[in-house]
Protein backbone atom coordinates (compact mmCIF):
# COMPACT_ATOMS: atom_id res chain seq x y z
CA UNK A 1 10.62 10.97 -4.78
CA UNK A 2 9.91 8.01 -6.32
CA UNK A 3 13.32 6.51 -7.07
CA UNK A 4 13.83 7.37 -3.28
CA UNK A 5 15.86 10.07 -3.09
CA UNK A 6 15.19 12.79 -0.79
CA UNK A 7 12.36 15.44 -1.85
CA UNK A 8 10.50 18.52 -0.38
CA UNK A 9 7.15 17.12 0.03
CA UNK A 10 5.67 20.95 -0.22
CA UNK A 11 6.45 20.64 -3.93
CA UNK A 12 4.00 22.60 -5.71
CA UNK A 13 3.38 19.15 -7.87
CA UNK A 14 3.53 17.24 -5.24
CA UNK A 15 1.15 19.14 -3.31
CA UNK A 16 -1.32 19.14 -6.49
CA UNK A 17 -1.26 15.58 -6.95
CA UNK A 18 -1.90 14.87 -3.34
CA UNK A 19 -5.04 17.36 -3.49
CA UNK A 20 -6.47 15.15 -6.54
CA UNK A 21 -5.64 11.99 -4.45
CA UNK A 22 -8.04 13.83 -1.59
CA UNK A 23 -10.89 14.58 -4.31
CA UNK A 24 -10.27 10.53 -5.27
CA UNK A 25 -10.89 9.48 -1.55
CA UNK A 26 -14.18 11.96 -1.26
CA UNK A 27 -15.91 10.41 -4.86
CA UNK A 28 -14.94 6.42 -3.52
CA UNK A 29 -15.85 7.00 -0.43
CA UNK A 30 -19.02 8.81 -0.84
CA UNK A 31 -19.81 5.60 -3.41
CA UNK A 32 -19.97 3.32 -0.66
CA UNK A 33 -22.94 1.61 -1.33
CA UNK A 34 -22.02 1.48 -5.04
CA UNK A 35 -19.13 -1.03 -5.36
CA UNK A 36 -19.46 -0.71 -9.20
CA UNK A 37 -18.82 2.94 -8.86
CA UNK A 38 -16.03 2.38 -6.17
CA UNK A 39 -14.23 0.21 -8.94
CA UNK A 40 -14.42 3.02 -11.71
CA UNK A 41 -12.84 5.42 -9.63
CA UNK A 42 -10.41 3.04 -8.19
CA UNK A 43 -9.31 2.45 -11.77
CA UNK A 44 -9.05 6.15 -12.67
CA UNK A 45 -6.99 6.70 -9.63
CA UNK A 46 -4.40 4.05 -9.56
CA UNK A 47 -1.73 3.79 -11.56
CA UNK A 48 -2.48 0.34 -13.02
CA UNK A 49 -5.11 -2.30 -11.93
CA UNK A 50 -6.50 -5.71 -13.29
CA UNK A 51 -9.98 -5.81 -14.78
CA UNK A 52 -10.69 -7.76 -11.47
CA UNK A 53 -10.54 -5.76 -8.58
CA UNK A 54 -12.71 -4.83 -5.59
CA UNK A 55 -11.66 -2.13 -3.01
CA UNK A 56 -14.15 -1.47 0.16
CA UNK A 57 -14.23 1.44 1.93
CA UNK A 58 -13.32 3.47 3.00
CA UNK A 59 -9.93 3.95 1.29
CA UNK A 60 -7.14 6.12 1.92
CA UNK A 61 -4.13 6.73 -0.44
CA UNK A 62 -1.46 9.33 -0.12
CA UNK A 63 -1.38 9.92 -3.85
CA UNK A 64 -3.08 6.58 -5.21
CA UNK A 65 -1.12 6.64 -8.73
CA UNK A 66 1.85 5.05 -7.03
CA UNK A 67 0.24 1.83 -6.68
CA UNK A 68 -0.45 -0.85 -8.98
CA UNK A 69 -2.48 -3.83 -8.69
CA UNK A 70 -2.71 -7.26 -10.45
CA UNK A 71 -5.93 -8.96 -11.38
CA UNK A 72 -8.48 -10.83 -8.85
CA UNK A 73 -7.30 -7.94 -6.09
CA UNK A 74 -9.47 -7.51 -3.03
CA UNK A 75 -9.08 -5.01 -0.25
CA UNK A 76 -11.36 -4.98 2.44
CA UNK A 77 -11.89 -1.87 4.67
CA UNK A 78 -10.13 0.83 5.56
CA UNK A 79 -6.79 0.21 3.42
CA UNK A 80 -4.17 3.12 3.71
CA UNK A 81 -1.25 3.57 1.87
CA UNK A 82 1.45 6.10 1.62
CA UNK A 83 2.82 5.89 -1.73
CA UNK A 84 5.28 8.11 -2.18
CA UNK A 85 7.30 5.30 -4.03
CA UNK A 86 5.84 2.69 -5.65
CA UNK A 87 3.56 -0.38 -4.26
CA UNK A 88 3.16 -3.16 -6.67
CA UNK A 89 0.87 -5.89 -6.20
CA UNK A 90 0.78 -9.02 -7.96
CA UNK A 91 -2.73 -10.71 -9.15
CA UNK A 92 -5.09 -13.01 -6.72
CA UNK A 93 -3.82 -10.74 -3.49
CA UNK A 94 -6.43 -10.34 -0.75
CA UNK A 95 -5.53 -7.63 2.07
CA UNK A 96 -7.88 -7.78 5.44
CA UNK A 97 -9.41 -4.63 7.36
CA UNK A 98 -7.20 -1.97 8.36
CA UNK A 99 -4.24 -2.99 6.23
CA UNK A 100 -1.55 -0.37 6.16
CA UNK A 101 1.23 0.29 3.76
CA UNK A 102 3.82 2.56 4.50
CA UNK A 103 6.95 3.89 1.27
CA UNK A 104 7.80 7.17 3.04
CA UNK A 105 10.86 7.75 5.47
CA UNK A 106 11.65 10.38 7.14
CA UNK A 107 15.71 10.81 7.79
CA UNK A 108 16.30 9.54 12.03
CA UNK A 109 18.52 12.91 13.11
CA UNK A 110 16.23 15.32 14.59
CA UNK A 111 17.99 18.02 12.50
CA UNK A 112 17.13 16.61 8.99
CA UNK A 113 13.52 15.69 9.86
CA UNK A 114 12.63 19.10 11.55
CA UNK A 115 14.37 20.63 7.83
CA UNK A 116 11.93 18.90 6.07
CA UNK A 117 13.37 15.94 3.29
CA UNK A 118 11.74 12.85 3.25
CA UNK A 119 12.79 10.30 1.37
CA UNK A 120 10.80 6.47 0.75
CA UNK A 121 11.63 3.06 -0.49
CA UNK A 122 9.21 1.25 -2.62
CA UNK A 123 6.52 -2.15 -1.47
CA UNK A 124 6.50 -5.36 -3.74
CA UNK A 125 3.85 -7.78 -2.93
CA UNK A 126 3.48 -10.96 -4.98
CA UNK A 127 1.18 -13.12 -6.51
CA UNK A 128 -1.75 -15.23 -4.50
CA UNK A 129 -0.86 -13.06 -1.27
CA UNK A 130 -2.94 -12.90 1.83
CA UNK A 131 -2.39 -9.81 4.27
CA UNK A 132 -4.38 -10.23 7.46
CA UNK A 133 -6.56 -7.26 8.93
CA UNK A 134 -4.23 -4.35 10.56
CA UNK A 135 -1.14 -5.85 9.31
CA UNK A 136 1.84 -2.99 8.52
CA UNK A 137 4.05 -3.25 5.53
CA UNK A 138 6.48 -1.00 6.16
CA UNK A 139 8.94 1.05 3.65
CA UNK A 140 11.22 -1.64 1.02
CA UNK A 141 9.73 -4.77 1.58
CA UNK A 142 9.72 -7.54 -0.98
CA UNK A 143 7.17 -10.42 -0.63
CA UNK A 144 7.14 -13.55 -2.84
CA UNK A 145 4.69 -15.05 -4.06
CA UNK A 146 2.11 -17.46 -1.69
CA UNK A 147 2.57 -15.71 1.03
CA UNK A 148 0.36 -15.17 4.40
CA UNK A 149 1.20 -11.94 6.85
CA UNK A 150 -0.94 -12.93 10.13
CA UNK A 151 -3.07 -10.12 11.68
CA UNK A 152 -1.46 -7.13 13.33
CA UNK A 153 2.04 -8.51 12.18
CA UNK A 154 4.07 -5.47 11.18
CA UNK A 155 6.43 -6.29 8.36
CA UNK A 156 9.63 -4.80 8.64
CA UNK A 157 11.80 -6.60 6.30
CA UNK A 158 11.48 -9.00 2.95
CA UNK A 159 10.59 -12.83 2.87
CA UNK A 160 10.19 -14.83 -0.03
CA UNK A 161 7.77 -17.13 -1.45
CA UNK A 162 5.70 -19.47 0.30
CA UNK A 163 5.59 -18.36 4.00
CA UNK A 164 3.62 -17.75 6.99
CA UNK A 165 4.84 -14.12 8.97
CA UNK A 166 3.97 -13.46 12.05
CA UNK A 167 4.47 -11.12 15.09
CA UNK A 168 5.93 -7.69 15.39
CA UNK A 169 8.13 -7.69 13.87
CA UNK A 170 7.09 -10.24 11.55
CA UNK A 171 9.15 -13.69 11.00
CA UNK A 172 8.53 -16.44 9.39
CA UNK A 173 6.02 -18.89 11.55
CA UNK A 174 5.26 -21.44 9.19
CA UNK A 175 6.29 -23.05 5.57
CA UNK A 176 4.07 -23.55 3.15
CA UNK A 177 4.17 -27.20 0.73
């Protein structure tokens, strides 16, 4: 699954690891009015943060230890991801409400998706990146570092560093000095 290859996701691991992911969610959600809390299980259920971080909630996470944040990382509400490849996020990135990202694929003939496989591609998100509220990230996307995704923009390839995206799908709108 996570180097992308195809995988049954009723994998008796699989299926384990998502069920700790949903008793995650319950403890950091139910800590809503405790960010400290919220932070302590955050860290437990990633696979890597900074010292630094601050998640709101509520937060949903397919499996959670797929994802690894850098220091100085805020998310504000509502950020889901499906992480059934990796998402790595560099330091000093701020996401907006209702932030999506999305790793998992499903194969496009109606005969391999009704069978079952899925298969993802991984997320990379640099340093000093700004996501704004309900922008999508969608399956292998790369973005450098000093970048700004506009609200509602859904990312559907990679940009490098030092851009403004915009639109559905996203391109580049602006550079930035």
């Amino acid at each position: 699954m996570l180097a992308g290859q195809m995988y049954n996701a009723a994998d008796s691991e699989l299926v384990a690891l998502r069920e700790q992911a949903r008793v995650y969610r319950q403890a950091f959600n139910a800590a809503e009015l405790d960010s400290s809390k919220r932070t302590e299980i955050a860290k437990q259920w990633l696979g890597t943060t900074g010292e630094r971080i601050y998640i709101e909630s509520p937060l949903t996470l397919d499996y959670g230890c797929n994802i690894h944040v850098g220091e100085d990382f805020y998310a504000n509400f509502n950020w889901t991801v499906l992480d059934t490849c990796p998402v790595t996020i560099g330091k000093n990135a701020m996401l907006g409400p209702n932030v999506q990202f999305y790793t998992a694929l499903h194969p496009l003939k109606a005969e391999e998706r009704i069978a079952g496989p899925e298969y993802g591609a991984p997320i990379e998100i640099g340093d000093n990146v700004w996501i704004g509220g309900g922008a999508i990230i969608l399956a292998g996307v790369t973005l450098g570092d000093n970048v700004v995704v506009g609200a509602g923009s859904v990312v559907t390839k990679s940009f490098g560093d030092n851009v403004v995206l915009a639109g559905n799908p996203a391109r580049v709108i602006k550079t930035i000095d």
